[in-house]
N, C-alpha and C. Protein backbone atom coordinates (compact mmCIF):
# COMPACT_ATOMS: atom_id res chain seq x y z
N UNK A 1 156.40 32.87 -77.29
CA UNK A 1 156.28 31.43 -77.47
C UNK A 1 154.85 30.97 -77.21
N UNK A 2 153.99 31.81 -76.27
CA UNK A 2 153.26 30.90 -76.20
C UNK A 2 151.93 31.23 -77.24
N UNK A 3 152.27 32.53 -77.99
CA UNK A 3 151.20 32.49 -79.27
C UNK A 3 151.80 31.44 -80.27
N UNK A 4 152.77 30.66 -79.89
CA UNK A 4 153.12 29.60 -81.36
C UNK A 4 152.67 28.28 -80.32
N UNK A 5 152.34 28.00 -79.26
CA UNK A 5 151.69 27.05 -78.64
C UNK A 5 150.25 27.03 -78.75
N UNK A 6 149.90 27.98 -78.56
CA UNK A 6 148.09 28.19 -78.82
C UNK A 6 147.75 27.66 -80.88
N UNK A 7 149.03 28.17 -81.49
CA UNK A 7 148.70 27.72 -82.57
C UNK A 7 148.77 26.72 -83.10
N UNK A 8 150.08 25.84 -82.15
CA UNK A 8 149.96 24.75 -82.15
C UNK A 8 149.17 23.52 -81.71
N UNK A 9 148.43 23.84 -80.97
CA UNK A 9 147.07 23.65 -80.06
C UNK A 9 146.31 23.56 -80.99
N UNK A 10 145.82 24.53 -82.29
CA UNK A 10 144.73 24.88 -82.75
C UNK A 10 144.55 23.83 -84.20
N UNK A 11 146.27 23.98 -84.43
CA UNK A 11 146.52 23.57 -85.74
C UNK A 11 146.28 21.82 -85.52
N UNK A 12 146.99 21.43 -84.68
CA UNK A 12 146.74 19.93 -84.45
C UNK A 12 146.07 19.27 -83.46
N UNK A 13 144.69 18.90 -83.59
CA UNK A 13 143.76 18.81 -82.13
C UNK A 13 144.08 17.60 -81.63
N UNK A 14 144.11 16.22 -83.04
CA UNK A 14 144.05 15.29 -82.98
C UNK A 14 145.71 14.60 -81.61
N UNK A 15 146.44 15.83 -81.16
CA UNK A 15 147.67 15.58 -80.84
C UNK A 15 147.43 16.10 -79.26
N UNK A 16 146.81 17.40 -79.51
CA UNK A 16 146.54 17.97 -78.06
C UNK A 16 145.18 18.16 -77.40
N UNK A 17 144.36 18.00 -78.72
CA UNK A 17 142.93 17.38 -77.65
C UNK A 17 142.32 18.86 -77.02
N UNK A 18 143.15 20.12 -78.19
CA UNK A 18 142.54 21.48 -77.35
C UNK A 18 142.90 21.65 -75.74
N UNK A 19 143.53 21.04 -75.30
CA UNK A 19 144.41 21.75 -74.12
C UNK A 19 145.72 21.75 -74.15
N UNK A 20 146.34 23.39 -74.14
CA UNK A 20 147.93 23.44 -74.08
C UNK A 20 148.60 22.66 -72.68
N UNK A 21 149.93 22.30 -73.53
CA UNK A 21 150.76 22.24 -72.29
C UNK A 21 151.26 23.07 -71.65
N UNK A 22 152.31 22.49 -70.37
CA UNK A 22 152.49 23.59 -69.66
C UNK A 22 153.86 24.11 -70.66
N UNK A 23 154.37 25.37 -70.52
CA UNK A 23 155.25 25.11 -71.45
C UNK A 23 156.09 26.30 -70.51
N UNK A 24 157.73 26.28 -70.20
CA UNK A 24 158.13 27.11 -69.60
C UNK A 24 158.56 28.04 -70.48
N UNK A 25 158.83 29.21 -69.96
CA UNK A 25 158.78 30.64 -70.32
C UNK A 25 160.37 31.04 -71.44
N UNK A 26 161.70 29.97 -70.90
CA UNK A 26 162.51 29.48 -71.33
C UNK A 26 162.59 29.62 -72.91
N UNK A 27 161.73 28.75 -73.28
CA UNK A 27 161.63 28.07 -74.02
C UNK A 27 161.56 28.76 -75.49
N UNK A 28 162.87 28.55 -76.36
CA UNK A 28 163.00 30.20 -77.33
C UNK A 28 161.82 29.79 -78.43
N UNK A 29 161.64 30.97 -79.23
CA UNK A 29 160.98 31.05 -80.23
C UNK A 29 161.24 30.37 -81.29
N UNK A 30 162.31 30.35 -81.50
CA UNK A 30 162.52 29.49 -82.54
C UNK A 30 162.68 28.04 -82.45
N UNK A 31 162.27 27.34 -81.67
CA UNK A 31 162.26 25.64 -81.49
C UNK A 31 160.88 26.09 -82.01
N UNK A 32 159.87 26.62 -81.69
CA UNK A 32 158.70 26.35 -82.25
C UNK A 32 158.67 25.85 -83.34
N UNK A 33 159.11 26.32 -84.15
CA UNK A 33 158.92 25.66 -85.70
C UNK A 33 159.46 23.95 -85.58
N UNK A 34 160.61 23.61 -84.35
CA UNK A 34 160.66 22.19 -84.52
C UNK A 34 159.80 21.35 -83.71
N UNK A 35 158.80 22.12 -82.58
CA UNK A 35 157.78 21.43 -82.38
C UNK A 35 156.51 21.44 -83.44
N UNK A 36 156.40 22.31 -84.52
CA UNK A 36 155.58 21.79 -85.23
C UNK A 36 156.35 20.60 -86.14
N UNK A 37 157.02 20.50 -86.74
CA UNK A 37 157.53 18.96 -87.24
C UNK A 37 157.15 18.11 -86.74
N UNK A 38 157.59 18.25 -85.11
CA UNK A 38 157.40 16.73 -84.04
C UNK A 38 155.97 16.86 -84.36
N UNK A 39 154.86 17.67 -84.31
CA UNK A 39 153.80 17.62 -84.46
C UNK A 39 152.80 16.76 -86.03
N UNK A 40 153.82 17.23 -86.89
CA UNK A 40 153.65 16.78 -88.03
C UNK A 40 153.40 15.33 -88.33
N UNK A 41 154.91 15.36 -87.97
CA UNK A 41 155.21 13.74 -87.64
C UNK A 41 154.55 12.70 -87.03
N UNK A 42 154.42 13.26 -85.85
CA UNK A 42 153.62 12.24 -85.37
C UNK A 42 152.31 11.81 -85.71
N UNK A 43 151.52 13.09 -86.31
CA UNK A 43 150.29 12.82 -87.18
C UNK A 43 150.32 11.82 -88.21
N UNK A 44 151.67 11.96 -88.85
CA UNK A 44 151.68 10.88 -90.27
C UNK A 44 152.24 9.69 -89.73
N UNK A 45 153.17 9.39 -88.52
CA UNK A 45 153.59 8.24 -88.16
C UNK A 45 152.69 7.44 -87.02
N UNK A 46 151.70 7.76 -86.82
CA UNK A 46 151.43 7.64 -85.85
C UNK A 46 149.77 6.86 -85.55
N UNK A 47 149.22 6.23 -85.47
CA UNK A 47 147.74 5.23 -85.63
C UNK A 47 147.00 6.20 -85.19
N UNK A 48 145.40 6.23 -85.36
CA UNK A 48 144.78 6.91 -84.87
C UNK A 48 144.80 6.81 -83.05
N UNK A 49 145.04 5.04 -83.22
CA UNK A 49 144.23 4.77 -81.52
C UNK A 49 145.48 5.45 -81.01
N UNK A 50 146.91 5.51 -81.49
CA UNK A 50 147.63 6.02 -80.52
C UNK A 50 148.22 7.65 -80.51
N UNK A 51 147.36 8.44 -81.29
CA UNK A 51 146.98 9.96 -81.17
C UNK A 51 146.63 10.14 -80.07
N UNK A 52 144.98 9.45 -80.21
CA UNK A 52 144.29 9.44 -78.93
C UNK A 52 144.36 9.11 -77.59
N UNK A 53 145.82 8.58 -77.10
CA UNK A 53 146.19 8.08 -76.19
C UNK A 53 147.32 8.88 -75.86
N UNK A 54 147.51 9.79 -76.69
CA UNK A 54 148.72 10.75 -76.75
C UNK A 54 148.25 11.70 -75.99
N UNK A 55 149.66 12.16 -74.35
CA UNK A 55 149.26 13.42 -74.22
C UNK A 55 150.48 14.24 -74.00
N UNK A 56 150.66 15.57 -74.78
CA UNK A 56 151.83 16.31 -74.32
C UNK A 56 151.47 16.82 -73.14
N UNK A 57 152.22 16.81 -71.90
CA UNK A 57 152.21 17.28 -71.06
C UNK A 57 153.17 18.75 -70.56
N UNK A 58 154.09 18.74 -71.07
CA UNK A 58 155.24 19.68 -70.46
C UNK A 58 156.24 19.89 -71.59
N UNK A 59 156.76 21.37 -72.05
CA UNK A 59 157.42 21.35 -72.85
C UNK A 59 158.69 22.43 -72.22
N UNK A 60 159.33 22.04 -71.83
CA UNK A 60 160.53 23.62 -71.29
C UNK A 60 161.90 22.78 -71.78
N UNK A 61 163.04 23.89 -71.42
CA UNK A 61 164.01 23.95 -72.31
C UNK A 61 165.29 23.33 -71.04
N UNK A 62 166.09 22.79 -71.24
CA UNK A 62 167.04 22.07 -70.47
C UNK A 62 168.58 22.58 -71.08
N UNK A 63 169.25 22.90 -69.96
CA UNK A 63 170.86 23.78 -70.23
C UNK A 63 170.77 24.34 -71.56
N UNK A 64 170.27 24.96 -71.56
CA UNK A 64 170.70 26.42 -72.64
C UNK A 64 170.14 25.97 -74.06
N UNK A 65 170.24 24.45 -74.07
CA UNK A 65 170.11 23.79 -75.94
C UNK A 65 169.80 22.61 -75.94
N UNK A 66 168.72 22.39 -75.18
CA UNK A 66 168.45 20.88 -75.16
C UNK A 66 166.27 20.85 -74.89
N UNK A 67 165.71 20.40 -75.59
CA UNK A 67 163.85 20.75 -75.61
C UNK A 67 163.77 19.65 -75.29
N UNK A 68 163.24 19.87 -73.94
CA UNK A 68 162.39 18.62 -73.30
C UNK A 68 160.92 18.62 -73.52
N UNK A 69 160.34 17.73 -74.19
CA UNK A 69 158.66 17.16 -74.63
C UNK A 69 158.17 16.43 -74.16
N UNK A 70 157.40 16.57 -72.39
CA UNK A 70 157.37 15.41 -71.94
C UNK A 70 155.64 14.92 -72.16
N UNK A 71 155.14 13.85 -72.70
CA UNK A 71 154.20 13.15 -72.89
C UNK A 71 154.31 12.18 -72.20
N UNK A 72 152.86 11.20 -72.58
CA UNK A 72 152.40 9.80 -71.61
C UNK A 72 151.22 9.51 -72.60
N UNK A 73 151.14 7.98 -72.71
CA UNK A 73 150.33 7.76 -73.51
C UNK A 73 149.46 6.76 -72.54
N UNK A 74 147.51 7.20 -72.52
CA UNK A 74 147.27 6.45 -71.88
C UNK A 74 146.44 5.43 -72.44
N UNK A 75 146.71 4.48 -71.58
CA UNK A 75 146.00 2.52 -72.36
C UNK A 75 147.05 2.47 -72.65
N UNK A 76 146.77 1.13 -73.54
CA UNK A 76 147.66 -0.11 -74.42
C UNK A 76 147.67 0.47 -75.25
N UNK A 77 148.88 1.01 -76.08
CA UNK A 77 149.90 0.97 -76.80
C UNK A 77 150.72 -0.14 -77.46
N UNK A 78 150.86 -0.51 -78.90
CA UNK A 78 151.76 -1.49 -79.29
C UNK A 78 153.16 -0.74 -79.19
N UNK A 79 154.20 -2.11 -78.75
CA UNK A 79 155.08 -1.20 -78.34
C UNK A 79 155.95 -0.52 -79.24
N UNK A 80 155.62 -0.93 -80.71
CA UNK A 80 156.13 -0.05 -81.79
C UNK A 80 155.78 1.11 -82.14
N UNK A 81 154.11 1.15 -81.78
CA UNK A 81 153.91 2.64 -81.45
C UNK A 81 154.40 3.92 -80.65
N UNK A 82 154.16 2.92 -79.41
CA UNK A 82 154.88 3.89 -78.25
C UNK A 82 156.78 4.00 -78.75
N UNK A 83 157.25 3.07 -79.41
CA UNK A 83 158.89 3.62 -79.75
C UNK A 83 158.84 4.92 -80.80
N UNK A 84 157.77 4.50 -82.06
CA UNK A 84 157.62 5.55 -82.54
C UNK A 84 157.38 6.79 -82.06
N UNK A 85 156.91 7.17 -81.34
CA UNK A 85 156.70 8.41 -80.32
C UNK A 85 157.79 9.08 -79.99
N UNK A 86 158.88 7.91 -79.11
CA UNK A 86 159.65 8.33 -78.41
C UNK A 86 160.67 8.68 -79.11
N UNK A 87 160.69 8.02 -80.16
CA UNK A 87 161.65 8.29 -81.19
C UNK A 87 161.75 9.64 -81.58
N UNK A 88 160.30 10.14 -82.13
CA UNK A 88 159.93 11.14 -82.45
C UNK A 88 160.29 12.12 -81.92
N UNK A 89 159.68 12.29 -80.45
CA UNK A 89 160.14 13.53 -79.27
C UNK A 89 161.59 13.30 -79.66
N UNK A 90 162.33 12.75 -78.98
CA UNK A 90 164.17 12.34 -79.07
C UNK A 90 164.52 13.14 -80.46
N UNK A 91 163.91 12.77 -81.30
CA UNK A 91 164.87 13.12 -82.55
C UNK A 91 164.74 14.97 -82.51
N UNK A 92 163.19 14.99 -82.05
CA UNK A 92 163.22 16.56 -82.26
C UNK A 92 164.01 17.34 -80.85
N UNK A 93 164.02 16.65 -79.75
CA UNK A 93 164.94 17.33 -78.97
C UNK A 93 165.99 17.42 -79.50
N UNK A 94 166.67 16.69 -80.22
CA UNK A 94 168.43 16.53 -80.70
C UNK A 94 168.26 17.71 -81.39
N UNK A 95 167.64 17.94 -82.27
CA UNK A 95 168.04 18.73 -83.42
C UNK A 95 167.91 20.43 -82.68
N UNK A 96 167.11 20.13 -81.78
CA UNK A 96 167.62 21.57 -80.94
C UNK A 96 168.80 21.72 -80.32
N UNK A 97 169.56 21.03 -80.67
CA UNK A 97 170.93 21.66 -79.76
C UNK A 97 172.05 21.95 -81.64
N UNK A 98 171.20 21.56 -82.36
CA UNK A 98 171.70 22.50 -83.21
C UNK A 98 171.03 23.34 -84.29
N UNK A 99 170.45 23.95 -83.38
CA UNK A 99 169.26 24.98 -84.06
C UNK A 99 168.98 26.03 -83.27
N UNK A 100 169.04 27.39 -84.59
CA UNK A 100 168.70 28.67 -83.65
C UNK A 100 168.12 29.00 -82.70
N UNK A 101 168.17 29.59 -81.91
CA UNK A 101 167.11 29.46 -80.68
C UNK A 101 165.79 30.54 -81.25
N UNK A 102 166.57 31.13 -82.22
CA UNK A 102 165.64 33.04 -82.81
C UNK A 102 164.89 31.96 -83.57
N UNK A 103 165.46 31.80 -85.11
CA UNK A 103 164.88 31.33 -85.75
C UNK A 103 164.61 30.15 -86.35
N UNK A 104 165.45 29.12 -85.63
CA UNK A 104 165.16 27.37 -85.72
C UNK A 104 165.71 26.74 -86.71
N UNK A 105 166.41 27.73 -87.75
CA UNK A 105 167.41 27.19 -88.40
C UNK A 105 168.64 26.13 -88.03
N UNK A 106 168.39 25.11 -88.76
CA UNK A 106 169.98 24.05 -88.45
C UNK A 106 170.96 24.89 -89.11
N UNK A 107 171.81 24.56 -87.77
CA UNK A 107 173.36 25.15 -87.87
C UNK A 107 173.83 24.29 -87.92
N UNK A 108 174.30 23.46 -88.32
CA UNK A 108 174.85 22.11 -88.67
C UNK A 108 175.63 21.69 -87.19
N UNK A 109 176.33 20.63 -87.02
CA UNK A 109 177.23 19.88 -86.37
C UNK A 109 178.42 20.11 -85.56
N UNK A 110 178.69 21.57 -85.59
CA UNK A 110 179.39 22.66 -84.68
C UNK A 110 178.75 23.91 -84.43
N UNK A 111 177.84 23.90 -83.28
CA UNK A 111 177.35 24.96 -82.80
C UNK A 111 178.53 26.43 -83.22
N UNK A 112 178.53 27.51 -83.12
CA UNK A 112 179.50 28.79 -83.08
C UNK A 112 179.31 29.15 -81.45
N UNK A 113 178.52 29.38 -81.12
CA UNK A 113 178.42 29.50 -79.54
C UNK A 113 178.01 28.96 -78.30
N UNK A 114 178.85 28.49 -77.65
CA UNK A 114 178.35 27.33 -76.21
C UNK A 114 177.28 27.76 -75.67
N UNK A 115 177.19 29.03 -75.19
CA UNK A 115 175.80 29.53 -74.50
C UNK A 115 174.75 29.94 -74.56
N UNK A 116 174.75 29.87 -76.30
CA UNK A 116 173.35 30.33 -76.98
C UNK A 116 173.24 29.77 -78.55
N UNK A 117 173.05 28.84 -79.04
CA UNK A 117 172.81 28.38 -80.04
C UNK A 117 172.37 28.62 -80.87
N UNK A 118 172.67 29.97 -82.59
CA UNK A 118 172.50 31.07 -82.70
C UNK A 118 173.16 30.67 -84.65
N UNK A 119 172.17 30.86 -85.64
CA UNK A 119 172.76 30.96 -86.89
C UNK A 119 173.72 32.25 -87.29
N UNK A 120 173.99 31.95 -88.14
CA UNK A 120 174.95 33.33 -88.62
C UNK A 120 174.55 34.79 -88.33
N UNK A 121 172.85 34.45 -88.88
CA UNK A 121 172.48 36.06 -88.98
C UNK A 121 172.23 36.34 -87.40
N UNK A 122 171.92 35.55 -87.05
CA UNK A 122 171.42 36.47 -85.05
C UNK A 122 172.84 35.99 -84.24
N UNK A 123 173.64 35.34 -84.82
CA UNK A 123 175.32 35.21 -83.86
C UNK A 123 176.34 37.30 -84.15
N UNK A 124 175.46 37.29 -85.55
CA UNK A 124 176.66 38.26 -85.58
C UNK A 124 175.62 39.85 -84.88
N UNK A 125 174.38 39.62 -85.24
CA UNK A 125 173.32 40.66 -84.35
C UNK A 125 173.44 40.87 -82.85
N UNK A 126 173.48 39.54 -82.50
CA UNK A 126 174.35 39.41 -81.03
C UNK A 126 175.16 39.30 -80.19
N UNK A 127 176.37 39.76 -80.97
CA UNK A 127 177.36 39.43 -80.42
C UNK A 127 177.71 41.50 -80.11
N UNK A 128 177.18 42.05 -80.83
CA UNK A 128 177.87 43.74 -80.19
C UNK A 128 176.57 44.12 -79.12
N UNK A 129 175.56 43.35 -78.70
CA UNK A 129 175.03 43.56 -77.78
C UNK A 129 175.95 43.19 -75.89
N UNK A 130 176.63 41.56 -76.59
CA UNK A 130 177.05 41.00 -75.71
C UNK A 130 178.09 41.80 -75.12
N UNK A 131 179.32 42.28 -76.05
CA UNK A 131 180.45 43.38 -75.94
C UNK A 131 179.93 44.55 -75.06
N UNK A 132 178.82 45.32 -75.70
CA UNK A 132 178.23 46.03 -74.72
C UNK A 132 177.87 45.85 -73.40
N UNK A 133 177.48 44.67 -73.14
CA UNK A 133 176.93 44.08 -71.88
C UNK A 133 178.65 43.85 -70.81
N UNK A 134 179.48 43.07 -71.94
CA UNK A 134 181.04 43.24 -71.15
C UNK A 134 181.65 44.38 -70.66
N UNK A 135 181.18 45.78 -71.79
CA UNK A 135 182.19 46.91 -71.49
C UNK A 135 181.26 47.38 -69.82
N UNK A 136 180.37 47.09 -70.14
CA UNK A 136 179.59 48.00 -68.59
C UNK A 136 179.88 46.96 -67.48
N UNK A 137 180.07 45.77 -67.88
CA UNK A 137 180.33 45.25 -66.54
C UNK A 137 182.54 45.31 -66.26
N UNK A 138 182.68 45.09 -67.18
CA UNK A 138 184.57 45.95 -66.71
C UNK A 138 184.46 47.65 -66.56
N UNK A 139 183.72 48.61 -66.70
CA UNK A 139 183.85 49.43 -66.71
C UNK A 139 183.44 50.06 -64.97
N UNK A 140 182.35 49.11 -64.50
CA UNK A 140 181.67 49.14 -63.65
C UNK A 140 182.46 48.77 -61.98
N UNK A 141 183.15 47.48 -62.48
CA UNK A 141 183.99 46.69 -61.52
C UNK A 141 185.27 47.77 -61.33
């Protein structure tokens, strides 16, 4: 994750100003691709003055399927700006609780698994790892 933060760093300055956030270790590979959107986005929705007032601070991952993006914008802000923002972060946290954690694909509106949020192709890759992981722990007990 954190070579898709450095690139995200690189790719959009006007957002991070060339210093990464902190970003926890958590935090799967595949949301990356929906922090570049939020990144996107906010470039095209977003005023210059309140880029520049933009700072991501902290990016880690909350119960298993939920991306916390925490920013602060400093100065005056109109407050349609600053909603736009928040909007922004919000919408892209949501869409991680239904999106791969591997590869960031939307899985639409019924996750397949509570504890790992997982498209077709890496639910069914992972699931005879998991079995494995069960037989050694009943085999063990």
């Amino acid at each position: 994750m954190q070579n898709a933060i450095e690139t995200l760093v690189t790719s959009h300055p006007k957002i991070f100003k060339g210093k990464s956030p902190k970003v926890s270790p958590l935090v799967p590979v595949g949301w990356s691709k929906l922090l570049k959107i939020l990144c996107k986005v906010l470039e095209e929705e977003c005023t210059a003055s309140t880029l520049a007032k933009l700072e991501i601070i902290n990016i880690t991952r909350r119960l298993r399927c939920f991306l916390k993006v925490e920013y602060k914008l400093k100065g005056k802000v109109s407050p349609q700006q600053a909603w736009t923002v928040r909007d922004k972060v919000f919408s892209v946290s949501h869409l991680c609780t239904y999106s791969c954690v591997v590869c960031g694909e939307y899985i639409g509106d019924s996750p397949k698994s509570i504890s790992m949020i997982l498209c077709e192709k890496h639910i069914h890759s992972a699931l005879p790892a998991s079995l494995k992981m069960f037989r050694r722990r009943v085999a063990s007990a």
